[in-house]
PDB file of N, CA and C in Angstrom:
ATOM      1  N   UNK A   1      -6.669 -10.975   6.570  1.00  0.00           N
ATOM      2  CA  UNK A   1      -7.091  -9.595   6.558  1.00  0.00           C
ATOM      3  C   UNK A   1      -8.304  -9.456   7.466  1.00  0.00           C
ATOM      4  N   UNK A   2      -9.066  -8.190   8.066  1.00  0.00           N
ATOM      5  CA  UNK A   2      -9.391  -8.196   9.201  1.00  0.00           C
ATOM      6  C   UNK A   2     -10.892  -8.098   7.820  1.00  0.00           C
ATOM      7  N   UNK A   3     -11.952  -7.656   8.808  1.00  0.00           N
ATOM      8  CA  UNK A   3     -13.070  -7.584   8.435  1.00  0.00           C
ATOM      9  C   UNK A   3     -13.988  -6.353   8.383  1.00  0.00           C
ATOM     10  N   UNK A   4     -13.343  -5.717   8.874  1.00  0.00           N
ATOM     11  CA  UNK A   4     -13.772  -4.057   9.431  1.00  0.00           C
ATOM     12  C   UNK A   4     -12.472  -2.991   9.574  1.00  0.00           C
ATOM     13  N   UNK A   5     -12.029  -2.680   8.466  1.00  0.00           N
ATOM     14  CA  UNK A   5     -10.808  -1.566   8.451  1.00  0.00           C
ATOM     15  C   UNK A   5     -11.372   0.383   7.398  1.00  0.00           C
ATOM     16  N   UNK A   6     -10.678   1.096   8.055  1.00  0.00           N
ATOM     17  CA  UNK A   6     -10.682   2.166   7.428  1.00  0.00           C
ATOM     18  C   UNK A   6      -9.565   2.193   5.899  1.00  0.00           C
ATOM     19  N   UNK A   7      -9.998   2.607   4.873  1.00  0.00           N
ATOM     20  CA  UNK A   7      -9.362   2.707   3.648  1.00  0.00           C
ATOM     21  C   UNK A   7      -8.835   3.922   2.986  1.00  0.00           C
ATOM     22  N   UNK A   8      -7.797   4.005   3.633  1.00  0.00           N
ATOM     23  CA  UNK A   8      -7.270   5.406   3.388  1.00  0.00           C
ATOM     24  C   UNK A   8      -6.934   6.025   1.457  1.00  0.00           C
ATOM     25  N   UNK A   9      -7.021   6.335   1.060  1.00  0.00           N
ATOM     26  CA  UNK A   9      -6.708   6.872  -0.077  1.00  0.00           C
ATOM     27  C   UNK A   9      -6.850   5.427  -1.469  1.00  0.00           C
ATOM     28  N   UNK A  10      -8.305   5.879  -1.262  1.00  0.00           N
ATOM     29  CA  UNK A  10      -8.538   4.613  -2.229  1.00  0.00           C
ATOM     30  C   UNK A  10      -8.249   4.501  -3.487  1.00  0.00           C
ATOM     31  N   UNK A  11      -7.747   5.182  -4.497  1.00  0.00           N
ATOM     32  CA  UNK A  11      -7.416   5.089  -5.408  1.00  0.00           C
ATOM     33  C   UNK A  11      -6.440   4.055  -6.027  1.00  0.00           C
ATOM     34  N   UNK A  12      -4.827   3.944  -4.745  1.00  0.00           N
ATOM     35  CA  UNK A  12      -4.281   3.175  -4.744  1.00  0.00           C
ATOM     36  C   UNK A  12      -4.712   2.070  -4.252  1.00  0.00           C
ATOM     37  N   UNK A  13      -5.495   2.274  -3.648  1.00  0.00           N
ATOM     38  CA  UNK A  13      -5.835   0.611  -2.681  1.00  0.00           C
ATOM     39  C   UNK A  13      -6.513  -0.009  -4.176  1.00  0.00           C
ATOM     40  N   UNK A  14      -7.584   0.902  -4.324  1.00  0.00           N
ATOM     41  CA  UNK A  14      -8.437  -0.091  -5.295  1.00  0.00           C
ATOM     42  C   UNK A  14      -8.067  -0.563  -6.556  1.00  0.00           C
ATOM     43  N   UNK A  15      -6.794   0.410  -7.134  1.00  0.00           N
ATOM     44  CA  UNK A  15      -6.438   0.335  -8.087  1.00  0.00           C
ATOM     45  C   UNK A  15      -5.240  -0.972  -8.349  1.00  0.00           C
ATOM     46  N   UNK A  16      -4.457  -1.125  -6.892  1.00  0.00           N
ATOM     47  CA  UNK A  16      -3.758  -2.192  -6.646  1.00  0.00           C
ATOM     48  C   UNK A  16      -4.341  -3.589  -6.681  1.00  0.00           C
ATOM     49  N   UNK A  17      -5.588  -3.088  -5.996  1.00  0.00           N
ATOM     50  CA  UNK A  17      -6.324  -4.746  -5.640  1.00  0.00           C
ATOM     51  C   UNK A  17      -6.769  -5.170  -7.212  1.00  0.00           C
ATOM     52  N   UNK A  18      -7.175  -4.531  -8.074  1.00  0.00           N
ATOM     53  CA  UNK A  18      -8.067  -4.953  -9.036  1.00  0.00           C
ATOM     54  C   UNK A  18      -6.836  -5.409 -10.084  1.00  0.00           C
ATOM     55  N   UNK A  19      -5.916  -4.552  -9.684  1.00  0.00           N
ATOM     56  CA  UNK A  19      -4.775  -5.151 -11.220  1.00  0.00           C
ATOM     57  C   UNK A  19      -3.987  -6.073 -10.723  1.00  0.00           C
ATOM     58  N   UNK A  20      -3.634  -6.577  -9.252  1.00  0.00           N
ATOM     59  CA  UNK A  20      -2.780  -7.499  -8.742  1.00  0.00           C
ATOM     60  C   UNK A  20      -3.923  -9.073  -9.073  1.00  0.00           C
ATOM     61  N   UNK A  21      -4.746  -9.354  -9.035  1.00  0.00           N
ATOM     62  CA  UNK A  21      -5.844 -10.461  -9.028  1.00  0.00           C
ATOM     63  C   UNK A  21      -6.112 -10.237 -10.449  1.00  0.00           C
ATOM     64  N   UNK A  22      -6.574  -8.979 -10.972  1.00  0.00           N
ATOM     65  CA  UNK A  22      -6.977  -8.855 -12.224  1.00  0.00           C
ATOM     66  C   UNK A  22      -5.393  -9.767 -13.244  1.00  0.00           C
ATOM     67  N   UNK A  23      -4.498  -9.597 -12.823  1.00  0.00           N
ATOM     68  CA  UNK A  23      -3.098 -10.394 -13.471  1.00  0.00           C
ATOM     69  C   UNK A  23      -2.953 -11.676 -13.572  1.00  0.00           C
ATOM     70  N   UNK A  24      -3.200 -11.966 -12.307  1.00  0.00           N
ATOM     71  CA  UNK A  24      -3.083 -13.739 -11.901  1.00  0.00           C
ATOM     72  C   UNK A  24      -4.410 -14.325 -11.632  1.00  0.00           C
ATOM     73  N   UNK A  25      -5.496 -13.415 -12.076  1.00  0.00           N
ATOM     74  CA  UNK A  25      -6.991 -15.103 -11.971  1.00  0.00           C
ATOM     75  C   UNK A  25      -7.799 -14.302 -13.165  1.00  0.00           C
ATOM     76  N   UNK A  26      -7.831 -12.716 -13.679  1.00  0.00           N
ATOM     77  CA  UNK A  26      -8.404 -12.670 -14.675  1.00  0.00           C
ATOM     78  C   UNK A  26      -9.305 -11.780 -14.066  1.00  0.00           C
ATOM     79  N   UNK A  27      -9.920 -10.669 -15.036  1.00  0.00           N
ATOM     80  CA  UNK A  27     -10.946  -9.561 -14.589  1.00  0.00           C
ATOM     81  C   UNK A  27     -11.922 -10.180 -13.807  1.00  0.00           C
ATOM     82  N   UNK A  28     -13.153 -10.817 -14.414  1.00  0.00           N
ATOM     83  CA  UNK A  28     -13.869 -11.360 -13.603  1.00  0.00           C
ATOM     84  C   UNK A  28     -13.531 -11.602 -12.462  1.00  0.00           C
ATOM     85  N   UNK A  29     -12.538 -12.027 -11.699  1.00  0.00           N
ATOM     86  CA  UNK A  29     -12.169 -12.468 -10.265  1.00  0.00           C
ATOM     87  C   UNK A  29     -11.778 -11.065  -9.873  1.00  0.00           C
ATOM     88  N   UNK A  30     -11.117 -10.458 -10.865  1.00  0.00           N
ATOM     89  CA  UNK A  30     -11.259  -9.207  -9.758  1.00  0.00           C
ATOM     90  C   UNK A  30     -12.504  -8.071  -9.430  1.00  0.00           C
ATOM     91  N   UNK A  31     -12.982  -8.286 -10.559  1.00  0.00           N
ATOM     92  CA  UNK A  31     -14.243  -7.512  -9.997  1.00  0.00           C
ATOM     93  C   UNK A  31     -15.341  -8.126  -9.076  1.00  0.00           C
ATOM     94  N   UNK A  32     -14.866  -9.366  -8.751  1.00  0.00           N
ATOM     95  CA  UNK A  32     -15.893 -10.311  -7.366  1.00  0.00           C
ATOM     96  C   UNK A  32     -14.903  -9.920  -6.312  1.00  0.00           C
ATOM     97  N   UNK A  33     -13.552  -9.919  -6.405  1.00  0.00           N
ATOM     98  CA  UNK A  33     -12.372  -9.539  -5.054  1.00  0.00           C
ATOM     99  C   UNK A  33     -12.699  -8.152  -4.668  1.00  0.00           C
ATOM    100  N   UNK A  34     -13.110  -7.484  -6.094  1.00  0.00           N
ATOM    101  CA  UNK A  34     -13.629  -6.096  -5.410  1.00  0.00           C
ATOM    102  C   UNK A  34     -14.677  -5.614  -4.993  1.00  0.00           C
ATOM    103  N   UNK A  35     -15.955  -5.839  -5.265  1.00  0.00           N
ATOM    104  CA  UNK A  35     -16.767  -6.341  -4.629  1.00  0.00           C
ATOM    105  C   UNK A  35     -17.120  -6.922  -3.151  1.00  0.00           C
ATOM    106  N   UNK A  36     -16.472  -7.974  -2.343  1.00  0.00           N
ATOM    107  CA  UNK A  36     -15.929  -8.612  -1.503  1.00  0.00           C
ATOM    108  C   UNK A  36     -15.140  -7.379  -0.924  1.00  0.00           C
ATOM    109  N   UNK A  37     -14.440  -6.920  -1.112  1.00  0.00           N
ATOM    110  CA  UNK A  37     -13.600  -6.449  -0.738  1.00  0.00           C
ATOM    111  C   UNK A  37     -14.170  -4.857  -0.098  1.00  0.00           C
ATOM    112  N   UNK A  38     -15.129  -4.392  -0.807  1.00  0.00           N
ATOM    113  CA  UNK A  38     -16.232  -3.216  -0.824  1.00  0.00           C
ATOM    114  C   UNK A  38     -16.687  -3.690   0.476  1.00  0.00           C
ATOM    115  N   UNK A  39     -17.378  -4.823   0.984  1.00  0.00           N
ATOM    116  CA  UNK A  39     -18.688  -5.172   2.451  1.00  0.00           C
ATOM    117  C   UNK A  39     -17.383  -5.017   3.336  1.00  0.00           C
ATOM    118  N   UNK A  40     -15.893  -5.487   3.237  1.00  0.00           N
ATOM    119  CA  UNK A  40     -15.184  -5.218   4.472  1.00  0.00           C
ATOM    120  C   UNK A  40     -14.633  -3.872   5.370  1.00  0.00           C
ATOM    121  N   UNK A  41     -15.023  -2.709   3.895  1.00  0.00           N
ATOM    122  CA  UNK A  41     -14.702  -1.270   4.713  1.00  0.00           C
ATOM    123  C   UNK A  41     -15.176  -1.325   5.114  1.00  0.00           C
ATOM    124  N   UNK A  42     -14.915  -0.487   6.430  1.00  0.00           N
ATOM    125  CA  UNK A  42     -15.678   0.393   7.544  1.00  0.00           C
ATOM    126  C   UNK A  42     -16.039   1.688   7.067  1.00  0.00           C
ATOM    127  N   UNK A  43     -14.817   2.314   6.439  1.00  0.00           N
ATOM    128  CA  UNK A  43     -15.104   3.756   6.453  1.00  0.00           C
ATOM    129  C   UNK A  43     -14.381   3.834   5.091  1.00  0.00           C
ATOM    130  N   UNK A  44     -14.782   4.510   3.951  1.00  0.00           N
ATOM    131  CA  UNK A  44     -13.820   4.645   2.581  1.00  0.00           C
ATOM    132  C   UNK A  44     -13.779   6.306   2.804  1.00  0.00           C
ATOM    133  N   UNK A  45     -12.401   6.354   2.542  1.00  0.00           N
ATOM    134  CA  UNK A  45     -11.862   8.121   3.044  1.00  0.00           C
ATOM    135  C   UNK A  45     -11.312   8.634   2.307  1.00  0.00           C
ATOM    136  N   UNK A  46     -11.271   9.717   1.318  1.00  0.00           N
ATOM    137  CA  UNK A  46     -10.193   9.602  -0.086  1.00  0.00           C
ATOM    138  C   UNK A  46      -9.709  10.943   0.083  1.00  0.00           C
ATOM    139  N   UNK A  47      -8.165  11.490   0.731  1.00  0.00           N
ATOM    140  CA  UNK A  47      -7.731  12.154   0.983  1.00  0.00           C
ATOM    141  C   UNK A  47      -7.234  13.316  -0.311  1.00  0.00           C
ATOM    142  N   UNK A  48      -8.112  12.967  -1.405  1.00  0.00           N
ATOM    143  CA  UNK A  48      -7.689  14.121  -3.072  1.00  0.00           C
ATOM    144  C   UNK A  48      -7.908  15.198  -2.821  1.00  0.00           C
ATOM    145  N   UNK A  49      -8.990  15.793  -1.659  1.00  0.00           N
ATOM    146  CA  UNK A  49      -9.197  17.156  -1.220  1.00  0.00           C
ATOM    147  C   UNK A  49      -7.973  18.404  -0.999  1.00  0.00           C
ATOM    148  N   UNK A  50      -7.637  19.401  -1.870  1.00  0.00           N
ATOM    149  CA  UNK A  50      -6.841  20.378  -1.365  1.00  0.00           C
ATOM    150  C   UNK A  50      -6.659  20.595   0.117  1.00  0.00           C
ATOM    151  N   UNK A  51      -7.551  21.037   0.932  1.00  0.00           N
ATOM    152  CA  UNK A  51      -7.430  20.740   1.890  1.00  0.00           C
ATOM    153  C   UNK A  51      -6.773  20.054   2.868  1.00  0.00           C
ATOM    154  N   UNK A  52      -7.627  18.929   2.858  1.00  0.00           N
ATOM    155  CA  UNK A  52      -7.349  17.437   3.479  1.00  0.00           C
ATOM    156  C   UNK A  52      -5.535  17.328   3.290  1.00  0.00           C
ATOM    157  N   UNK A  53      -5.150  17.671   1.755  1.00  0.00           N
ATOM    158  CA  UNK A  53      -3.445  17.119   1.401  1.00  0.00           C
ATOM    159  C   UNK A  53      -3.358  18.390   2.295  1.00  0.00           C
ATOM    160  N   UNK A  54      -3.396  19.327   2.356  1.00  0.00           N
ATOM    161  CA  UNK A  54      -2.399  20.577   3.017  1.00  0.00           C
ATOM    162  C   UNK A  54      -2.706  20.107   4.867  1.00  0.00           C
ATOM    163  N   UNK A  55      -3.972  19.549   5.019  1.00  0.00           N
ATOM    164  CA  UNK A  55      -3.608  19.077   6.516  1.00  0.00           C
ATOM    165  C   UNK A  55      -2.646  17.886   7.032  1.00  0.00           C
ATOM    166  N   UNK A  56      -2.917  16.960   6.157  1.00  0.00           N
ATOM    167  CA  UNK A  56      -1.675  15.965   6.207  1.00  0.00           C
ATOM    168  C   UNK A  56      -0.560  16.477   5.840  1.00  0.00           C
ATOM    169  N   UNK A  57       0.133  17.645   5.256  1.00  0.00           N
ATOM    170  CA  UNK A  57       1.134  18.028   4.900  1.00  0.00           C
ATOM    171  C   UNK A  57       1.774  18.571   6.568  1.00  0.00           C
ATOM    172  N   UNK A  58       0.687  19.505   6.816  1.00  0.00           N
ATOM    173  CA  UNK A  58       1.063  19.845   8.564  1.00  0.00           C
ATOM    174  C   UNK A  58       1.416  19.132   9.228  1.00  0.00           C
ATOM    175  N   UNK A  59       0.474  17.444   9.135  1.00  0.00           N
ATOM    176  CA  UNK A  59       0.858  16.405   9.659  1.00  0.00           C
ATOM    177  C   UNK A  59       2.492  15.550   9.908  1.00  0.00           C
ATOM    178  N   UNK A  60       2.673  15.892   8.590  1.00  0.00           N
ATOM    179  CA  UNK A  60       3.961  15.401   8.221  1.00  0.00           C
ATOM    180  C   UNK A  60       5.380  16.241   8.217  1.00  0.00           C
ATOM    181  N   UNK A  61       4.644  17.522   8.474  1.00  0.00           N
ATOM    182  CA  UNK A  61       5.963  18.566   9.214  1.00  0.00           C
ATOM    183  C   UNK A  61       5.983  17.956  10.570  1.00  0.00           C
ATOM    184  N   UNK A  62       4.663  18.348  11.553  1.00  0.00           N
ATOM    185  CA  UNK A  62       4.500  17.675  12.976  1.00  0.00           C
ATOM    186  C   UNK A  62       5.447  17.035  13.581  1.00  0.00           C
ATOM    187  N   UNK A  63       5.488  15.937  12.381  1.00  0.00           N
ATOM    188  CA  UNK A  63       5.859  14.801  13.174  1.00  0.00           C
ATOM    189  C   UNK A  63       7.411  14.046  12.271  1.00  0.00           C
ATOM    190  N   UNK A  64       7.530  14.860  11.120  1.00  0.00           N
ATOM    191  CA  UNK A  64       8.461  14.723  10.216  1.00  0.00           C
ATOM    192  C   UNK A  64       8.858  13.159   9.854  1.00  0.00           C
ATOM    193  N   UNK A  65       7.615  13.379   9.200  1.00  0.00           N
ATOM    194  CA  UNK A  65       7.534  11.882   8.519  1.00  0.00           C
ATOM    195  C   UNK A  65       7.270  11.961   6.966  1.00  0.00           C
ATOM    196  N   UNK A  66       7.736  11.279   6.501  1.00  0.00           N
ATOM    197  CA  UNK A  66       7.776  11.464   4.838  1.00  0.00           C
ATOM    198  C   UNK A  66       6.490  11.571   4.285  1.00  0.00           C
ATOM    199  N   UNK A  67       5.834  12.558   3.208  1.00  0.00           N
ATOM    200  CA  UNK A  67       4.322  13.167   3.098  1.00  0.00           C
ATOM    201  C   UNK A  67       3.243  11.262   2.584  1.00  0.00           C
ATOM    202  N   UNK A  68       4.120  10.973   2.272  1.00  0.00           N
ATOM    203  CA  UNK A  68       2.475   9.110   1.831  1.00  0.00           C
ATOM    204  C   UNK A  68       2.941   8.854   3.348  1.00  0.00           C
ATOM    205  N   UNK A  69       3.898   8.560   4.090  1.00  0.00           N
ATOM    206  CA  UNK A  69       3.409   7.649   5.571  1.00  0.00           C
ATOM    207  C   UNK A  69       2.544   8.478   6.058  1.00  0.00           C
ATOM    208  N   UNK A  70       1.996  10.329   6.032  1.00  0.00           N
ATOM    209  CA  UNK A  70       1.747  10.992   6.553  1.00  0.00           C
ATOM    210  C   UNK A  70       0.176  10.492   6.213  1.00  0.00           C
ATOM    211  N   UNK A  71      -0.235  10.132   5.192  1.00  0.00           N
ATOM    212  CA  UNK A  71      -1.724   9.851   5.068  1.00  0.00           C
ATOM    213  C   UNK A  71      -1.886   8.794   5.869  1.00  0.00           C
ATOM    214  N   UNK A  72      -1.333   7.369   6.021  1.00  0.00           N
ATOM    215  CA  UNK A  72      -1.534   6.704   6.725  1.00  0.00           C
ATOM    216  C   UNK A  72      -1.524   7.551   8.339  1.00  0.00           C
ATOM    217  N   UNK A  73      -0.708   8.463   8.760  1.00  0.00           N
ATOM    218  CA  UNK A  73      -0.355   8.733   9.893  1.00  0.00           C
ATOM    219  C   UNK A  73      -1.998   9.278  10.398  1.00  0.00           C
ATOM    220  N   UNK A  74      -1.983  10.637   9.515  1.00  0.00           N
ATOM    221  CA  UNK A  74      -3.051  11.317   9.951  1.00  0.00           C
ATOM    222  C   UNK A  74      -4.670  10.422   9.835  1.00  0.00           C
ATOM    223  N   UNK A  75      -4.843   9.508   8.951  1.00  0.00           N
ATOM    224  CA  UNK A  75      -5.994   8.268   9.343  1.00  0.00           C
ATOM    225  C   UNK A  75      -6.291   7.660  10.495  1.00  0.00           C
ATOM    226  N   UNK A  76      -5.077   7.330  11.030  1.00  0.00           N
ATOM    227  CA  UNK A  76      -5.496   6.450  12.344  1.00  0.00           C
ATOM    228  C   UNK A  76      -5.591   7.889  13.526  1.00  0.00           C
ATOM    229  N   UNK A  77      -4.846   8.945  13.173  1.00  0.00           N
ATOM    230  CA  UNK A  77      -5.264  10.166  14.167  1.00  0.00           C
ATOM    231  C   UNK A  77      -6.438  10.140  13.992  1.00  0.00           C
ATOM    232  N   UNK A  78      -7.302  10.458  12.744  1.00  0.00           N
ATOM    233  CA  UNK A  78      -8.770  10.742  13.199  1.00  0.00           C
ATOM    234  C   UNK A  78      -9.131   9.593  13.707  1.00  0.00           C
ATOM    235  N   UNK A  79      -9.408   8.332  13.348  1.00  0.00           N
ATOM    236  CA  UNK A  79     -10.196   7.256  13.936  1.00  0.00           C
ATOM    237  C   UNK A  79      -9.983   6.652  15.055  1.00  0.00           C
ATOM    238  N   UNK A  80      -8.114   7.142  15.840  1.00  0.00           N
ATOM    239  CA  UNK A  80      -7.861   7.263  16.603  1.00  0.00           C
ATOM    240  C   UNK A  80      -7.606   5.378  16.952  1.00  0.00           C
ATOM    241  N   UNK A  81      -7.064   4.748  15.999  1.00  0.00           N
ATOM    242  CA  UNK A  81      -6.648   3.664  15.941  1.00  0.00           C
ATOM    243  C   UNK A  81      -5.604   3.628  16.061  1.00  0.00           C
ATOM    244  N   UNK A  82      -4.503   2.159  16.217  1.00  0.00           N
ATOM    245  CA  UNK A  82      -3.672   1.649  16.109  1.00  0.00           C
ATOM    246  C   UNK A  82      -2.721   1.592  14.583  1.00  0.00           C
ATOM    247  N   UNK A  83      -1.927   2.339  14.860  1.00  0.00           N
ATOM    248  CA  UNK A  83      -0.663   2.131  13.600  1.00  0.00           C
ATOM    249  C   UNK A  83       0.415   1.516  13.287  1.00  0.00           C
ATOM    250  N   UNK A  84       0.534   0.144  12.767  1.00  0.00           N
ATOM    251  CA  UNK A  84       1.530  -0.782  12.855  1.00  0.00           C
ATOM    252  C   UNK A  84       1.909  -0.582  11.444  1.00  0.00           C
ATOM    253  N   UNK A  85       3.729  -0.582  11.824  1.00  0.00           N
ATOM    254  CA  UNK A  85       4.553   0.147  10.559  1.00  0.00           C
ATOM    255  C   UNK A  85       6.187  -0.689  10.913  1.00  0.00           C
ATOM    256  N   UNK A  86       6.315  -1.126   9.786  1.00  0.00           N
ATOM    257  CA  UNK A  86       7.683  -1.839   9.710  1.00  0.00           C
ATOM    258  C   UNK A  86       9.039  -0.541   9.332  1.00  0.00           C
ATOM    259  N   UNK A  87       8.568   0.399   9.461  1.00  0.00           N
ATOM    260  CA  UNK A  87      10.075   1.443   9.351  1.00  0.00           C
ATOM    261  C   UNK A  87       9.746   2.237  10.750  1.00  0.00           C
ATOM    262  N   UNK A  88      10.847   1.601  11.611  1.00  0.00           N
ATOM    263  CA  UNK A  88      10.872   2.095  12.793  1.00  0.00           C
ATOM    264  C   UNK A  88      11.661   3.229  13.410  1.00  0.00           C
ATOM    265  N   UNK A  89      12.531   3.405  12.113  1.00  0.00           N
ATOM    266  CA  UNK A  89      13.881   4.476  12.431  1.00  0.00           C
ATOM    267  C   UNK A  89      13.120   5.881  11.770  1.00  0.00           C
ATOM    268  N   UNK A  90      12.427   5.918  10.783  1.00  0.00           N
ATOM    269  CA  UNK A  90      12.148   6.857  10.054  1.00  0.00           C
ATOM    270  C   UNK A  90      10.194   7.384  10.274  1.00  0.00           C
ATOM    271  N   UNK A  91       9.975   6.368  10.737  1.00  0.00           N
ATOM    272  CA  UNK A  91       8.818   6.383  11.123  1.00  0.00           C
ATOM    273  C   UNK A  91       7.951   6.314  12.890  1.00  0.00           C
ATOM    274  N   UNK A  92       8.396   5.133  12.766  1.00  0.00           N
ATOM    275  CA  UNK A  92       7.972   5.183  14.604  1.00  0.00           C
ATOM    276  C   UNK A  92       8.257   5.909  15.615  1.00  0.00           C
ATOM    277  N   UNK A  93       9.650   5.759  15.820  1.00  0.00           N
ATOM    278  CA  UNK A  93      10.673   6.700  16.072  1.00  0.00           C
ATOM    279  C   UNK A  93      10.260   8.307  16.210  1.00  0.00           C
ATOM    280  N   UNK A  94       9.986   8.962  14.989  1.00  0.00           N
ATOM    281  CA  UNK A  94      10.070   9.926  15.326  1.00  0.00           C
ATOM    282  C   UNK A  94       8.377  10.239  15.535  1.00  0.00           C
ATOM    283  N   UNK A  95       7.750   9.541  15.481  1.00  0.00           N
ATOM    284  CA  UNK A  95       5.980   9.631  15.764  1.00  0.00           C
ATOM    285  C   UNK A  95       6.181   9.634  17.735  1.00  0.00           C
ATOM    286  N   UNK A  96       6.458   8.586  17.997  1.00  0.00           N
ATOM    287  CA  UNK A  96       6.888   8.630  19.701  1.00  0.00           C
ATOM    288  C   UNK A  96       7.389   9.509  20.258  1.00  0.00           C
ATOM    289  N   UNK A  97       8.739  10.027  19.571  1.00  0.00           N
ATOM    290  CA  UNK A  97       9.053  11.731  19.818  1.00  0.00           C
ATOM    291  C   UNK A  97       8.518  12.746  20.232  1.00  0.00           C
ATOM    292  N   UNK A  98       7.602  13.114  19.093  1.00  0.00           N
ATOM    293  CA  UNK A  98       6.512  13.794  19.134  1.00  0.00           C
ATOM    294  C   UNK A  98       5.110  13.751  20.498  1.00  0.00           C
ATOM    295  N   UNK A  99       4.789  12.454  19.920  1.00  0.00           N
ATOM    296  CA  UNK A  99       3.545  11.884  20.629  1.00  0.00           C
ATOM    297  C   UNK A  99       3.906  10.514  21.723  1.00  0.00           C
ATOM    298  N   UNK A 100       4.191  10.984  23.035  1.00  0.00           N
ATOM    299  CA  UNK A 100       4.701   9.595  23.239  1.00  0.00           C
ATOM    300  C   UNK A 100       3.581   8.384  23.597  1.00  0.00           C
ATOM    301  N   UNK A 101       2.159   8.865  23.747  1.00  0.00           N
ATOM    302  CA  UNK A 101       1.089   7.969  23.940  1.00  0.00           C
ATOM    303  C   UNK A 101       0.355   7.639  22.981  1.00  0.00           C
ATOM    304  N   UNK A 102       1.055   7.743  21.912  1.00  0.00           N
ATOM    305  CA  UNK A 102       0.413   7.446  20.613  1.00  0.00           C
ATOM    306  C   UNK A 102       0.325   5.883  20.027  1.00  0.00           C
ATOM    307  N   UNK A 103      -0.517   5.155  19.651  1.00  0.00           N
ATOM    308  CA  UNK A 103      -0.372   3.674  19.710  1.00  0.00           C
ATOM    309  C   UNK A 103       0.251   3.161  18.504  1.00  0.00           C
ATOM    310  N   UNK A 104       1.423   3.634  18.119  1.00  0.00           N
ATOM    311  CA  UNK A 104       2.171   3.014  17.154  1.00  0.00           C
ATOM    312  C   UNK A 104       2.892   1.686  17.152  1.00  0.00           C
ATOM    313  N   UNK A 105       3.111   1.123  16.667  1.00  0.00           N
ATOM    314  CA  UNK A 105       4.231  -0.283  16.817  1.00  0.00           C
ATOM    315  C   UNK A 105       4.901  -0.731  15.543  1.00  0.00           C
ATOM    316  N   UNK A 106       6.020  -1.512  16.048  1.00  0.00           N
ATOM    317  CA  UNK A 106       6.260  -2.103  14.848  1.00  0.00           C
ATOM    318  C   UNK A 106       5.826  -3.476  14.617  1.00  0.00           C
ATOM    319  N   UNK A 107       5.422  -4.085  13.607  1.00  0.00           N
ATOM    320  CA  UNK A 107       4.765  -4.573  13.324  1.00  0.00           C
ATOM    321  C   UNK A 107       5.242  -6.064  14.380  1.00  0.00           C
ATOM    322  N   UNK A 108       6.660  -6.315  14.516  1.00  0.00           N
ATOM    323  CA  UNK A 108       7.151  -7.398  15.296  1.00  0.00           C
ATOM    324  C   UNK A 108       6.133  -7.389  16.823  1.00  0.00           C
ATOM    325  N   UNK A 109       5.894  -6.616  17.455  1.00  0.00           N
ATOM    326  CA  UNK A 109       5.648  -5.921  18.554  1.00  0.00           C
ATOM    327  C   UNK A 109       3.862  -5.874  18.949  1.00  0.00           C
ATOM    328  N   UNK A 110       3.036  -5.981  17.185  1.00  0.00           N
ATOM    329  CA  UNK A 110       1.924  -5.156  17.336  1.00  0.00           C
ATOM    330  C   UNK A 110       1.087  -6.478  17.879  1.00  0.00           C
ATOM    331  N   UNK A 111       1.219  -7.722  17.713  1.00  0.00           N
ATOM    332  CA  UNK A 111       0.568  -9.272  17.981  1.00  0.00           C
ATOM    333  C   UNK A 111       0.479  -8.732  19.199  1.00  0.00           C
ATOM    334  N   UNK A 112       1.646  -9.170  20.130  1.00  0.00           N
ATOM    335  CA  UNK A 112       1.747  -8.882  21.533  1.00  0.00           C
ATOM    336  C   UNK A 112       0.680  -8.023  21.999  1.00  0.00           C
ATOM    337  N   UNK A 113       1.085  -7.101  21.408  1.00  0.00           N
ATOM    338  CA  UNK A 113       0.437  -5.211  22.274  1.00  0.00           C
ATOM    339  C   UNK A 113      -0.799  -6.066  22.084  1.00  0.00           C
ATOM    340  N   UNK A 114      -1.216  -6.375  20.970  1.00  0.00           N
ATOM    341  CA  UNK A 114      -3.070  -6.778  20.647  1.00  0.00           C
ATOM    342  C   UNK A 114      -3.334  -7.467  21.698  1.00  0.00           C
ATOM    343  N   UNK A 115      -2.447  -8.806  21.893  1.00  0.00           N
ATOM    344  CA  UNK A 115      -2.735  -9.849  22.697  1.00  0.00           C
ATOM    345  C   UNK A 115      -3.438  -9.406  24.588  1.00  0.00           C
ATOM    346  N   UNK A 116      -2.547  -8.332  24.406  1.00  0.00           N
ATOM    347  CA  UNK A 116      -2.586  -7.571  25.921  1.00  0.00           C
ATOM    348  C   UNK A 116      -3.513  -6.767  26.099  1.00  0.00           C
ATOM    349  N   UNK A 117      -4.533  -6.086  24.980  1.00  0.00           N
ATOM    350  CA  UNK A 117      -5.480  -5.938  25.232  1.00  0.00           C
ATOM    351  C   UNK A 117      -6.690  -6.063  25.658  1.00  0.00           C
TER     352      UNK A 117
END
């Protein structure tokens, strides 16, 4: 895992991380994984805003992508990062459509692209 990432809709993130570790090593380890896990955001972003959902909703007409890939989608629009996504028919696909200079990949693909940077 990298060391500096944006955390889109933390609820699930955090809520995943703490009960997946919290299962197999026990609370204590997860509240040090979470912790740990806290110094590696960059940016914590929590898309619950009325708002915010009705702009990603636009998002996800846009570009007609199913409304949860759409939070991931519209994240890397603002930060204007790289989006590597293993559904390429339903996702990539039609993001390139739309946007054809948009830095999407599939994940087979995204090493390379990095490498070439």
């Amino acid at each position: 895992m990298g060391t500096s990432f944006v955390l889109y809709q933390p609820t699930v993130c955090i809520t995943e991380l703490y009960n997946g570790i919290g299962r197999t090593k026990g609370e204590p380890a997860a509240k040090k994984a979470l912790k740990d896990f806290y110094k590696m955001v960059y940016h914590l972003e929590d898309y619950g805003s009325r708002a915010q959902c009705e702009r990603v909703g636009k998002t996800a007409l846009k570009y007609r992508v199913y409304s949860a890939d759409a939070f991931y989608l519209q994240t890397s629009l603002d930060f204007k990062t790289m989006l590597i996504s293993l559904d390429e028919e339903d996702f990539i696909d039609r993001i390139k459509a739309k946007d054809v200079g948009y830095n999407v990949f599939h994940a087979r693909d995204a090493v390379s692209e990095l490498l070439e940077r």
